[in-house]
PDB file of N, CA and C in Angstrom:
ATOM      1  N   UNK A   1      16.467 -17.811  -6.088  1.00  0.00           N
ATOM      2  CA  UNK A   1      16.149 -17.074  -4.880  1.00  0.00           C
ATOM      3  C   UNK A   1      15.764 -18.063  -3.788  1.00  0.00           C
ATOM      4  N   UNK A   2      16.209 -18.328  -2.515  1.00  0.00           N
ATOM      5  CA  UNK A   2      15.842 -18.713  -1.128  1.00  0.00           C
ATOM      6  C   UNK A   2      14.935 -18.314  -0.444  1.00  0.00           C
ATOM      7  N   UNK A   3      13.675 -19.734  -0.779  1.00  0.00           N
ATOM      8  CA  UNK A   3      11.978 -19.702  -0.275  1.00  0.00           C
ATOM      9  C   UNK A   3      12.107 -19.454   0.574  1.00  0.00           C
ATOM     10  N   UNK A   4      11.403 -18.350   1.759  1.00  0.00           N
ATOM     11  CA  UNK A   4      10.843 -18.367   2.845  1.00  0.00           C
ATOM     12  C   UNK A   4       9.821 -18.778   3.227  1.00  0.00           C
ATOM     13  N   UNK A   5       8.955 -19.908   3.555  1.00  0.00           N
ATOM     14  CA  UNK A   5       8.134 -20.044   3.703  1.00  0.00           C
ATOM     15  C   UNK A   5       7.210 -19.316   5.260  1.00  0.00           C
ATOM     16  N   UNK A   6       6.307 -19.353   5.104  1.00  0.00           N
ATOM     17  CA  UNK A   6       5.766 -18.654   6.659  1.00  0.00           C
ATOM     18  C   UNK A   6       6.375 -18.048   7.359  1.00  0.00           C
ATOM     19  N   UNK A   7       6.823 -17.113   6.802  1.00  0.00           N
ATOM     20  CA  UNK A   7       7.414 -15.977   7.685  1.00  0.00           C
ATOM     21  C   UNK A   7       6.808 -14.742   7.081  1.00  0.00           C
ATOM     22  N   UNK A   8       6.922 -14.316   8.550  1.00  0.00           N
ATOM     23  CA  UNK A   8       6.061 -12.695   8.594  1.00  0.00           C
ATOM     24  C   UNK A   8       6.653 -11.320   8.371  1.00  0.00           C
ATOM     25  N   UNK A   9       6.313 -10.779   7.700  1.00  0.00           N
ATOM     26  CA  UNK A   9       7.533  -9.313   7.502  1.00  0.00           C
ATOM     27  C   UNK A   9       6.633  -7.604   7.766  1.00  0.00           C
ATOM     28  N   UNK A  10       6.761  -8.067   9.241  1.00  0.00           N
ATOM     29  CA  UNK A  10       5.399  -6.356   9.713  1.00  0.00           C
ATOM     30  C   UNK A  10       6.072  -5.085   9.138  1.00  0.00           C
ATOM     31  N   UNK A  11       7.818  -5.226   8.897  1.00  0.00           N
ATOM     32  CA  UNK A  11       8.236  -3.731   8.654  1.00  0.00           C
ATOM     33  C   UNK A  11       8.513  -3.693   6.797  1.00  0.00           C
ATOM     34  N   UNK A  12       8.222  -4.273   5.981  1.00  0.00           N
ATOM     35  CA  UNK A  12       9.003  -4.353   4.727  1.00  0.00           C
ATOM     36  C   UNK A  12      10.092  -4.274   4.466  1.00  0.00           C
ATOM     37  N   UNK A  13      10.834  -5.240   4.835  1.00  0.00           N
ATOM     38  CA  UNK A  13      12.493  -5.287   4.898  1.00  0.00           C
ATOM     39  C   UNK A  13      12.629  -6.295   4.047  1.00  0.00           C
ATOM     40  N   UNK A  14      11.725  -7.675   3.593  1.00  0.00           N
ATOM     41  CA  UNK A  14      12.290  -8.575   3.153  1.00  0.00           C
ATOM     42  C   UNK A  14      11.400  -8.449   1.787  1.00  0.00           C
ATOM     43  N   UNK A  15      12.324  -8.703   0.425  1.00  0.00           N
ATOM     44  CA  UNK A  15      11.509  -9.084  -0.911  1.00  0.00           C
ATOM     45  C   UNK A  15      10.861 -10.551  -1.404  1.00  0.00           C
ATOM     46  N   UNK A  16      10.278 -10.332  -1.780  1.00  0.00           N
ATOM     47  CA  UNK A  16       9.458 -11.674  -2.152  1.00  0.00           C
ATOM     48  C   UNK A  16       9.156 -11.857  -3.667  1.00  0.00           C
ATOM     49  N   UNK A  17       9.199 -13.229  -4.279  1.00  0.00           N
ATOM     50  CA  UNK A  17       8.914 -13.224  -5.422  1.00  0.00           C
ATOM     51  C   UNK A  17       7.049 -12.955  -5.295  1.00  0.00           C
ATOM     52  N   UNK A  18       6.499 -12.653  -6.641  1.00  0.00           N
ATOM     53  CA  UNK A  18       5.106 -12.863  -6.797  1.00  0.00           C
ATOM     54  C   UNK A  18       4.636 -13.757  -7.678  1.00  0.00           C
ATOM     55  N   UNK A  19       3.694 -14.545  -7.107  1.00  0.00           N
ATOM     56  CA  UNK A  19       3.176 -15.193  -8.395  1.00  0.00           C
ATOM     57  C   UNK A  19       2.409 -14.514  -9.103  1.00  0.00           C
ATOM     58  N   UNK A  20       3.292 -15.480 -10.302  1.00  0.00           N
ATOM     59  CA  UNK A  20       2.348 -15.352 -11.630  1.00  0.00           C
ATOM     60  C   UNK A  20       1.268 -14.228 -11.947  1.00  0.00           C
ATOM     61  N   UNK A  21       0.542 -15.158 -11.318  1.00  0.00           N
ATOM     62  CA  UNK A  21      -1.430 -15.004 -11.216  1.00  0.00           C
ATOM     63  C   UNK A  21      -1.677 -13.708 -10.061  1.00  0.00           C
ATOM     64  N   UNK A  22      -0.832 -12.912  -9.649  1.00  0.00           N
ATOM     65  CA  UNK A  22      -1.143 -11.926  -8.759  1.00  0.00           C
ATOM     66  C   UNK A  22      -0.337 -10.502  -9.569  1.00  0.00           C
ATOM     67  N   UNK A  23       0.962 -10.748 -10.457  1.00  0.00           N
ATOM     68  CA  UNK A  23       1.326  -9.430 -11.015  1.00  0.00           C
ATOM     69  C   UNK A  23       0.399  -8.338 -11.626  1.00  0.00           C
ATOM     70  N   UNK A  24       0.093  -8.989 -12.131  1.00  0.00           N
ATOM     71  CA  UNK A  24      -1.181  -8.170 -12.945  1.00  0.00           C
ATOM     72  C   UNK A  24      -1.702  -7.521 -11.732  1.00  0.00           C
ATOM     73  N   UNK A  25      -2.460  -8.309 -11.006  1.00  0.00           N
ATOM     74  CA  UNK A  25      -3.713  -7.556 -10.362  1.00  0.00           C
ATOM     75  C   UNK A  25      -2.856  -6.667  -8.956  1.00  0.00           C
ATOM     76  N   UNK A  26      -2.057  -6.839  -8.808  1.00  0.00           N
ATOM     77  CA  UNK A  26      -1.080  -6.124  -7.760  1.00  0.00           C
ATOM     78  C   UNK A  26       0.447  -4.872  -8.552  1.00  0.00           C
ATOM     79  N   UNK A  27       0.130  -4.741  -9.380  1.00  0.00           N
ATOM     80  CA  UNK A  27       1.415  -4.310 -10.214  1.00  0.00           C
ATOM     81  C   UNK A  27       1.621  -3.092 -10.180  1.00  0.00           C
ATOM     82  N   UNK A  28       1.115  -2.078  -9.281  1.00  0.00           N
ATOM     83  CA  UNK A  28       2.182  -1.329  -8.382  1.00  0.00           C
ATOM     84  C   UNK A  28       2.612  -1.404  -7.436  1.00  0.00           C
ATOM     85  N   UNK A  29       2.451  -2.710  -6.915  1.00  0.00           N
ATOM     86  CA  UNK A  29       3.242  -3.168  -5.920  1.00  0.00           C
ATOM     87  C   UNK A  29       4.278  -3.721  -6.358  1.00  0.00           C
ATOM     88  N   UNK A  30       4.808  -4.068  -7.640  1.00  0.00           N
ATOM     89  CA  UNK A  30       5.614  -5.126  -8.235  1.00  0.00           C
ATOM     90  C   UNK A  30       6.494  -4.519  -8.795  1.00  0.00           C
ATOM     91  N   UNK A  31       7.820  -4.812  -8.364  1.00  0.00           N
ATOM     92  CA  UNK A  31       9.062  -4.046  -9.213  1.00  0.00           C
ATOM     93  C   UNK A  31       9.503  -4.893 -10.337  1.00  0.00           C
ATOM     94  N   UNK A  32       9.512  -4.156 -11.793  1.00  0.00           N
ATOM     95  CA  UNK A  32       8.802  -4.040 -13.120  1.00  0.00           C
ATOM     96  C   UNK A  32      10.299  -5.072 -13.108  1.00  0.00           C
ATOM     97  N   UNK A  33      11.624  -5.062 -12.553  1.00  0.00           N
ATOM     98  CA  UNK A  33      12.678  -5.802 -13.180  1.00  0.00           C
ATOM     99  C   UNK A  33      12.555  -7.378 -12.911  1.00  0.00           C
ATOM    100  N   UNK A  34      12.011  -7.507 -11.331  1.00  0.00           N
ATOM    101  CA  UNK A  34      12.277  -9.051 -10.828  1.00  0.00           C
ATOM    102  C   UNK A  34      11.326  -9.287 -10.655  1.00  0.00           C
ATOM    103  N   UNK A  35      10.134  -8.945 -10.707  1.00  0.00           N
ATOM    104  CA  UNK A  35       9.074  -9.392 -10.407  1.00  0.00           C
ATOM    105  C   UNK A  35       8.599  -9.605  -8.597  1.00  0.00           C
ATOM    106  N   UNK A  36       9.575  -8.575  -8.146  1.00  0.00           N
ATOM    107  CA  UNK A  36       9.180  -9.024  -6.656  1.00  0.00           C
ATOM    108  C   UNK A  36       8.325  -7.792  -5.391  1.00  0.00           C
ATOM    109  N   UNK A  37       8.038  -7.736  -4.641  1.00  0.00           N
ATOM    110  CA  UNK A  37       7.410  -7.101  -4.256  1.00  0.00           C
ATOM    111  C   UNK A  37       8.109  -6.688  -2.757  1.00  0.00           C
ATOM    112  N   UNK A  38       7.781  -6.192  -1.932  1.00  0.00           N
ATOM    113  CA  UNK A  38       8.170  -6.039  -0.325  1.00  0.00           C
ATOM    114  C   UNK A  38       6.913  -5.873   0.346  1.00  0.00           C
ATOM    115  N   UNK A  39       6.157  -6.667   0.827  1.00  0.00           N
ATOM    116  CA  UNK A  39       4.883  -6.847   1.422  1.00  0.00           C
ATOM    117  C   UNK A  39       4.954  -6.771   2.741  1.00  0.00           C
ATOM    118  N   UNK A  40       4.223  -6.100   3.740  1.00  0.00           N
ATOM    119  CA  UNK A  40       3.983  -5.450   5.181  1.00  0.00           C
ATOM    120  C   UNK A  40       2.719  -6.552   5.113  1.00  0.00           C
ATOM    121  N   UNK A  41       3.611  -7.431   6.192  1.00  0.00           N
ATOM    122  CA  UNK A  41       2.013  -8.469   6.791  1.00  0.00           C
ATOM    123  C   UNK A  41       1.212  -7.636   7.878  1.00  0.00           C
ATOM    124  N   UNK A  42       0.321  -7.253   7.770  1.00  0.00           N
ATOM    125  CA  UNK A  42      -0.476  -6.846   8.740  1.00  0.00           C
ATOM    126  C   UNK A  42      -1.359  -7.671   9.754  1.00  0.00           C
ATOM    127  N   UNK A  43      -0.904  -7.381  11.193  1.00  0.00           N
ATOM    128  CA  UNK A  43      -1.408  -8.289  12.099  1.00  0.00           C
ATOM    129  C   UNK A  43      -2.420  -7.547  12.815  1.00  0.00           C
ATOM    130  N   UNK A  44      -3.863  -8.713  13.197  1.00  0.00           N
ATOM    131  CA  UNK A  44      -4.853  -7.269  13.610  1.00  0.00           C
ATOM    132  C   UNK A  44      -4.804  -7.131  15.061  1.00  0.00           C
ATOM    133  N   UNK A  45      -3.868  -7.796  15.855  1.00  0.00           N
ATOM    134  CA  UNK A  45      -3.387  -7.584  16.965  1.00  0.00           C
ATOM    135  C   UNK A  45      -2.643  -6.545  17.477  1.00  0.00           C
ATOM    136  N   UNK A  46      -2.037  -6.086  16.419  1.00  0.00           N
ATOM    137  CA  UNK A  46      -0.595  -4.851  16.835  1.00  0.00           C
ATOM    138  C   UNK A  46      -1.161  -3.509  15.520  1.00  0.00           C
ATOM    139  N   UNK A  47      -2.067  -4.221  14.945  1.00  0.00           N
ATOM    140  CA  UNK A  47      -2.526  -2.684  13.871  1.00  0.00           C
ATOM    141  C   UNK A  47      -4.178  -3.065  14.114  1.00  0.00           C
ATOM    142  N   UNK A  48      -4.829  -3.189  14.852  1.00  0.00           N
ATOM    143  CA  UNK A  48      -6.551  -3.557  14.355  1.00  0.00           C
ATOM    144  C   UNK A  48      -7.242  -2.834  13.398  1.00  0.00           C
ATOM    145  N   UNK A  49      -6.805  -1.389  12.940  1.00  0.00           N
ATOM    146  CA  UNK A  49      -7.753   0.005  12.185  1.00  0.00           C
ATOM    147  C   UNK A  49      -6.918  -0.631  10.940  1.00  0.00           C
ATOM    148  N   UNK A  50      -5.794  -1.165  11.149  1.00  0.00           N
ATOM    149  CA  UNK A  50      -5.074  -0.859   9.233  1.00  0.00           C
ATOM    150  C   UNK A  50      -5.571  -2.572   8.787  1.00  0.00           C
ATOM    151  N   UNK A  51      -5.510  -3.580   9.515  1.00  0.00           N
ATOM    152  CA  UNK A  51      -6.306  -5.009   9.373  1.00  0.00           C
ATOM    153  C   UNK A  51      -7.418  -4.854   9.089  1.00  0.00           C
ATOM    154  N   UNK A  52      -8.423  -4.121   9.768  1.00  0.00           N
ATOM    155  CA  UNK A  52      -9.459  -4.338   8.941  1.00  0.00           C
ATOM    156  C   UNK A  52      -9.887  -3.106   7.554  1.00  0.00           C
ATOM    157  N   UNK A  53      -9.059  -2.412   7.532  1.00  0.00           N
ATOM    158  CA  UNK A  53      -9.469  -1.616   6.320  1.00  0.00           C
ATOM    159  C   UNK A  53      -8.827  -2.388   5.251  1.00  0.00           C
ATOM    160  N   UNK A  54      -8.031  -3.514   5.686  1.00  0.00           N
ATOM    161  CA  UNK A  54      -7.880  -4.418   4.368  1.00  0.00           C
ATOM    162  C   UNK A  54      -8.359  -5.407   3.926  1.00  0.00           C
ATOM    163  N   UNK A  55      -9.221  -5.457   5.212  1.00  0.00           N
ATOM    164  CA  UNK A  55     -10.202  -6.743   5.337  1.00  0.00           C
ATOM    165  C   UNK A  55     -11.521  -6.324   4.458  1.00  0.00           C
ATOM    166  N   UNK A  56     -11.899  -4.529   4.725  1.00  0.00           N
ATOM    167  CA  UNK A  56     -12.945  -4.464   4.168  1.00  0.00           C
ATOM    168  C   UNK A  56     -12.292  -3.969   2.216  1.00  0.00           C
ATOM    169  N   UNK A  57     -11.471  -3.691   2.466  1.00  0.00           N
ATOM    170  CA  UNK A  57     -11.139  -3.392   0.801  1.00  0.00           C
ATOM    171  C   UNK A  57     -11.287  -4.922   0.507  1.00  0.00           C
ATOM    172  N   UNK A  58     -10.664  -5.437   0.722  1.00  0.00           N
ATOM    173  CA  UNK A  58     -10.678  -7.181  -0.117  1.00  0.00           C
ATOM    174  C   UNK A  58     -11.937  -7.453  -0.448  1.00  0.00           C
ATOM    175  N   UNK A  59     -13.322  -7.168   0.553  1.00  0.00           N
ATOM    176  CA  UNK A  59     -14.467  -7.389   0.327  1.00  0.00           C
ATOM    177  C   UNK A  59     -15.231  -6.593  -1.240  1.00  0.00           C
ATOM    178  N   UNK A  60     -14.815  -5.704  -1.583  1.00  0.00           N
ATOM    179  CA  UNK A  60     -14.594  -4.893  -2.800  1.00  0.00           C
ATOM    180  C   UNK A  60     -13.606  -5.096  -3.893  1.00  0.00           C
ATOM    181  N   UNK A  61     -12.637  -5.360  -3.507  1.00  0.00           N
ATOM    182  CA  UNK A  61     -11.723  -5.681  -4.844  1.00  0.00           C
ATOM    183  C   UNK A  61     -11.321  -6.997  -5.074  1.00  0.00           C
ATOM    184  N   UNK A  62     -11.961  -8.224  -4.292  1.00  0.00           N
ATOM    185  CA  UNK A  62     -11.827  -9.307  -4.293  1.00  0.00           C
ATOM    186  C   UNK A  62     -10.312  -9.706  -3.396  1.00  0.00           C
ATOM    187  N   UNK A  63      -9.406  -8.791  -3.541  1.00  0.00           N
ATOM    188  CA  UNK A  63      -7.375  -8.996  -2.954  1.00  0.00           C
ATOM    189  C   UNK A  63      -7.270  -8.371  -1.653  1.00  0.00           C
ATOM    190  N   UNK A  64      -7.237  -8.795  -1.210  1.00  0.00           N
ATOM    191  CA  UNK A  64      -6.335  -8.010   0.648  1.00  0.00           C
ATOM    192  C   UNK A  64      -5.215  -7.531   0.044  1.00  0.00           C
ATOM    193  N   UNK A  65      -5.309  -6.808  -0.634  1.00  0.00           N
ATOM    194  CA  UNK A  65      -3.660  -6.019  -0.682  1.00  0.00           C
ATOM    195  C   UNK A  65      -3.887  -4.413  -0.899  1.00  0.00           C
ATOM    196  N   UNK A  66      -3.308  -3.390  -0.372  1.00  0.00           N
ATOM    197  CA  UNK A  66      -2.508  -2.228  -0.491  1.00  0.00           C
ATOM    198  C   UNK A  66      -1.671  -2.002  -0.589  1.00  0.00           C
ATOM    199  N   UNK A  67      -1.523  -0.645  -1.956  1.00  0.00           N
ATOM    200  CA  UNK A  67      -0.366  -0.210  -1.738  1.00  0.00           C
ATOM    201  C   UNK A  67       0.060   0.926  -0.442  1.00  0.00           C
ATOM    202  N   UNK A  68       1.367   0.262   0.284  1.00  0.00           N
ATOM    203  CA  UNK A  68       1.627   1.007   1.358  1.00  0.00           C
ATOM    204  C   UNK A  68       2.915   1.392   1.135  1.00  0.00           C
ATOM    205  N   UNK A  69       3.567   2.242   0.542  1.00  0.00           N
ATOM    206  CA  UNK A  69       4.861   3.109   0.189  1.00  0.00           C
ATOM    207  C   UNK A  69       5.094   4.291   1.145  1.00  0.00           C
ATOM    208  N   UNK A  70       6.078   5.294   0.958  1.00  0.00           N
ATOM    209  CA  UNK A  70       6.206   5.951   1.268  1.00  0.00           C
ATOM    210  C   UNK A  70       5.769   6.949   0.373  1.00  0.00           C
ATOM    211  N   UNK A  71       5.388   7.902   1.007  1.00  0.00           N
ATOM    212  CA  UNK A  71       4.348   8.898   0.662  1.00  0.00           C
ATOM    213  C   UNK A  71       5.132  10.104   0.150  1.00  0.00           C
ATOM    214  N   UNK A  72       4.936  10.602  -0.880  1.00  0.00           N
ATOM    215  CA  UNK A  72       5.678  11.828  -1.557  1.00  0.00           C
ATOM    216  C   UNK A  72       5.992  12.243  -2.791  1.00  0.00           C
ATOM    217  N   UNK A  73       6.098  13.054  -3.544  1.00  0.00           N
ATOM    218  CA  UNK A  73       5.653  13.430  -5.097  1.00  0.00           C
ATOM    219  C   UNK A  73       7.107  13.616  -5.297  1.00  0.00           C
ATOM    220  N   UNK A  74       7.635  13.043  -6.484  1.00  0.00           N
ATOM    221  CA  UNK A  74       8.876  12.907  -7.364  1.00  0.00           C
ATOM    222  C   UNK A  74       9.735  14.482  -6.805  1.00  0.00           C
ATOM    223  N   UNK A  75      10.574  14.704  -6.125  1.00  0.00           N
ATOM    224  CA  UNK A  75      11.438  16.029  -5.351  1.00  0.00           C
ATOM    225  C   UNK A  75      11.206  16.189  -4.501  1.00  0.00           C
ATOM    226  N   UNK A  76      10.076  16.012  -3.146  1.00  0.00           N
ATOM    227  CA  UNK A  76       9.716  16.251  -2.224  1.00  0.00           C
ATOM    228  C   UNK A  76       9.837  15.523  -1.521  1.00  0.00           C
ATOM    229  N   UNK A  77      10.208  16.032   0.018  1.00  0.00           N
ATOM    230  CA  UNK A  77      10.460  15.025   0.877  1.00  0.00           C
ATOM    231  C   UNK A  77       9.128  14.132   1.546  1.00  0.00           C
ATOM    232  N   UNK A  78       9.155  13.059   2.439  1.00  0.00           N
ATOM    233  CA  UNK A  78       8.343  12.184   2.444  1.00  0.00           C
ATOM    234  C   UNK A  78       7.749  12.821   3.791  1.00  0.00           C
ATOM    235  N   UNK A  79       6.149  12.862   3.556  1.00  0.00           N
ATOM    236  CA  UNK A  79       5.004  13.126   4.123  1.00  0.00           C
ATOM    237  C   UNK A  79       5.711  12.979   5.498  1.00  0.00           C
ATOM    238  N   UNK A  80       5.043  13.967   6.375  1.00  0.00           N
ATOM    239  CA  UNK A  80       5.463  14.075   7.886  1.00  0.00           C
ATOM    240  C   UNK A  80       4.519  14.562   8.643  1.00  0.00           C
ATOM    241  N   UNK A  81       3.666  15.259   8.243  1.00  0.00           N
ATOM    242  CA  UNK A  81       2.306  16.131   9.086  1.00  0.00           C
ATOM    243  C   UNK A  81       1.181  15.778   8.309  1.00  0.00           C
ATOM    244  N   UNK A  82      -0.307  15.334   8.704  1.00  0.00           N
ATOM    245  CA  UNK A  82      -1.278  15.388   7.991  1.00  0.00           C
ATOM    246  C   UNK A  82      -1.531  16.822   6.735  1.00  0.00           C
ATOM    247  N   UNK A  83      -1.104  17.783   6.947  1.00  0.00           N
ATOM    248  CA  UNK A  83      -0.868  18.792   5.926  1.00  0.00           C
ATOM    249  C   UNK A  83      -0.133  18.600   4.781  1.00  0.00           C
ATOM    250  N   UNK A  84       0.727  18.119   4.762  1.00  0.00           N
ATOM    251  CA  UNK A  84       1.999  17.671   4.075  1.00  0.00           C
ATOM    252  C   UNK A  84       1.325  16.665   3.171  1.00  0.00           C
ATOM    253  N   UNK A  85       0.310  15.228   4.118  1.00  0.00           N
ATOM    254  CA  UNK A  85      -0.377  14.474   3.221  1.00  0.00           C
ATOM    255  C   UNK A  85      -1.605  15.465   2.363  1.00  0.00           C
ATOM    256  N   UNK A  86      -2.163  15.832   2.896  1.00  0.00           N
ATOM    257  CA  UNK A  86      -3.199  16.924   2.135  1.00  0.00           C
ATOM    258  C   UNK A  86      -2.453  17.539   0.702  1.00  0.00           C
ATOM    259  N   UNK A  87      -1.648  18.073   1.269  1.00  0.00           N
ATOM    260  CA  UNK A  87      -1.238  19.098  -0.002  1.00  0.00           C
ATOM    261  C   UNK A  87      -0.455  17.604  -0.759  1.00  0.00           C
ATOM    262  N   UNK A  88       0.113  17.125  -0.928  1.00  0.00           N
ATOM    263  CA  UNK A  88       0.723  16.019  -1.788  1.00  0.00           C
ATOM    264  C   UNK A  88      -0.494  15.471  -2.693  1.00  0.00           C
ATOM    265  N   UNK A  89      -1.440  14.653  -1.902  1.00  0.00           N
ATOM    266  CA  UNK A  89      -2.701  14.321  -2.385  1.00  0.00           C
ATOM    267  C   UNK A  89      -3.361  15.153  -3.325  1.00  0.00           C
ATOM    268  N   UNK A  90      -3.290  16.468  -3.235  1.00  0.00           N
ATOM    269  CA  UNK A  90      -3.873  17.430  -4.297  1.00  0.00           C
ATOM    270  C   UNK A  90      -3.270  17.438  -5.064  1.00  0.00           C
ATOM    271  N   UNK A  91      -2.049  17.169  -5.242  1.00  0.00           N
ATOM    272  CA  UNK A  91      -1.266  17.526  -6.040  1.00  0.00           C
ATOM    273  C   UNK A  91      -1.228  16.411  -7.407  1.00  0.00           C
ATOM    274  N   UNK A  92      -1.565  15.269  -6.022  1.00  0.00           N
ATOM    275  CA  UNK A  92      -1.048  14.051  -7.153  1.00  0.00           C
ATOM    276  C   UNK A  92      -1.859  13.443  -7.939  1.00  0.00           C
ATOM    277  N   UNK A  93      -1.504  12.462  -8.265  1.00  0.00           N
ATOM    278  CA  UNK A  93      -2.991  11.808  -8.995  1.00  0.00           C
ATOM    279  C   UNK A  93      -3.920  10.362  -8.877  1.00  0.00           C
ATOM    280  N   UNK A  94      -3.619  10.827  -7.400  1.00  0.00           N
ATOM    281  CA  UNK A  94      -4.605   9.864  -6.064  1.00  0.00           C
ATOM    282  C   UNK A  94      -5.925   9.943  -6.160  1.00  0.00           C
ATOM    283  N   UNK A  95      -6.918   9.444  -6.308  1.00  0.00           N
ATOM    284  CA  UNK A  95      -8.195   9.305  -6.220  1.00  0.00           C
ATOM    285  C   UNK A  95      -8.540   9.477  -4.552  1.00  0.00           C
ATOM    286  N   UNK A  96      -7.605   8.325  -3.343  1.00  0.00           N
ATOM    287  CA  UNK A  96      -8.384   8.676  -2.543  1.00  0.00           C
ATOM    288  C   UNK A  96      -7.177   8.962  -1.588  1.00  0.00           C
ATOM    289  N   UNK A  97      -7.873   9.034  -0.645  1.00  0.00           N
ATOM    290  CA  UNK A  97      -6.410   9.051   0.855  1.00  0.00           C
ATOM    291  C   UNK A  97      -6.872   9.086   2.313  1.00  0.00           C
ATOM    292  N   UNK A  98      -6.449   7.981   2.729  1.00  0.00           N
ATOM    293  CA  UNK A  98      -6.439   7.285   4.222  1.00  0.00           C
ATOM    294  C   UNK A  98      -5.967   7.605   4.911  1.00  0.00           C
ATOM    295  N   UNK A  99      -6.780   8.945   5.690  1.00  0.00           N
ATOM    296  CA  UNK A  99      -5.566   9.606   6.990  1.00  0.00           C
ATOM    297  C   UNK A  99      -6.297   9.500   7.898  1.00  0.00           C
ATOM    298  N   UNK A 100      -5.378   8.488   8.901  1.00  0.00           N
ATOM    299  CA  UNK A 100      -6.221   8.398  10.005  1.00  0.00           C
ATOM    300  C   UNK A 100      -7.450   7.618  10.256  1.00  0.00           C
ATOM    301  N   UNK A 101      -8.470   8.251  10.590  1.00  0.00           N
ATOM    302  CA  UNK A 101      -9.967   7.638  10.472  1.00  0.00           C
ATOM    303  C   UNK A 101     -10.668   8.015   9.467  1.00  0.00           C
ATOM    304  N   UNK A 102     -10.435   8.737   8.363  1.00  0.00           N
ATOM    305  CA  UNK A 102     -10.692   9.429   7.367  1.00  0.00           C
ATOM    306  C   UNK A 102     -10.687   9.021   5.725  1.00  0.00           C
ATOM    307  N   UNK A 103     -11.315   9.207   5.356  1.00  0.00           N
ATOM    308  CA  UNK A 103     -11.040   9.067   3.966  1.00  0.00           C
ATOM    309  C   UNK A 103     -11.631  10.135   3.141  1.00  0.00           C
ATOM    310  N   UNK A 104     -10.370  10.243   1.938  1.00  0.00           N
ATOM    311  CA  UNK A 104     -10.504  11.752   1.794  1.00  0.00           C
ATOM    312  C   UNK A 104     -10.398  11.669   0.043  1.00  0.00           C
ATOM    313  N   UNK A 105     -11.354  11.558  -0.459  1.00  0.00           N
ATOM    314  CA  UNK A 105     -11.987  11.351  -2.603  1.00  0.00           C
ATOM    315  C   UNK A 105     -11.859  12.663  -2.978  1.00  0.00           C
ATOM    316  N   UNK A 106     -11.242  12.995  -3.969  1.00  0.00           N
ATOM    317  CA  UNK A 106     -11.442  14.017  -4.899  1.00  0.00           C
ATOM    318  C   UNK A 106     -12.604  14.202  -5.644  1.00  0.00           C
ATOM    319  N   UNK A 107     -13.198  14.973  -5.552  1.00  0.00           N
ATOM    320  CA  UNK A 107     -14.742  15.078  -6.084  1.00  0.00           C
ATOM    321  C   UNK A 107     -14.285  15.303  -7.850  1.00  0.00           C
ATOM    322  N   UNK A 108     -13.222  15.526  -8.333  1.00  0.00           N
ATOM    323  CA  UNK A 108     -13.055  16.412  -9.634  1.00  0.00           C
ATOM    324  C   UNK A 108     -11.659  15.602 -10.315  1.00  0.00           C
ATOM    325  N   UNK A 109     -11.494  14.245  -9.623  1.00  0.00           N
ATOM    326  CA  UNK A 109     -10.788  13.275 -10.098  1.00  0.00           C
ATOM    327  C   UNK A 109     -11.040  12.725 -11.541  1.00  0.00           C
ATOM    328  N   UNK A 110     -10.423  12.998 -12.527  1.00  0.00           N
ATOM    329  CA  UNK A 110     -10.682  11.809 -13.915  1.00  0.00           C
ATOM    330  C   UNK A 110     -10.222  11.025 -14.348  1.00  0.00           C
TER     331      UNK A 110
END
């Protein structure tokens, strides 16, 4: 595969290998065949609210990383209205969910 070094990818268009020492602790981010990932660099210039909510998760899970996919339960089309995220979220088996300025825990999660 052809290193990219320092280059930035704000929309997830480009794949990347992962190291080693990060599959584990990132591994739903990691596609199970190549080991590679599609990572959204977040700049806190052009996103400041989504930069630092990764700034403050890292402070908690030790990793600046999220998973940021597209949103939607196995047949359903992909999230479009904060309702749409609501009802998906209930459905699924999300602990939490980041809408907006919000954060939104299942009290009855196991």
């Amino acid at each position: 595969m052809h290193v990219i070094k320092n280059h930035k990818n704000p929309y997830m268009t480009i794949s990347f290998d992962v190291k080693k020492k990060y599959i584990d602790k990132i591994s739903a981010a990691v596609h199970p065949f190549d080991k590679t990932c599609r990572p959204q660099f977040v700049s806190k210039k052009i996103n400041p609210e989504y930069h630092n909510l990764i700034k403050e998760f890292k402070k908690i899970a030790k990793i600046g990383v999220l998973l940021n996919t597209s949103f939607n339960l196995h047949g359903e089309p992909i999230v479009f209205q904060p309702k749409d995220a609501i009802k998906s979220f209930l459905k699924s088996g999300l602990k939490y969910l980041y809408i907006g300025k919000y954060l939104v825990k299942k009290t009855n999660y196991k």
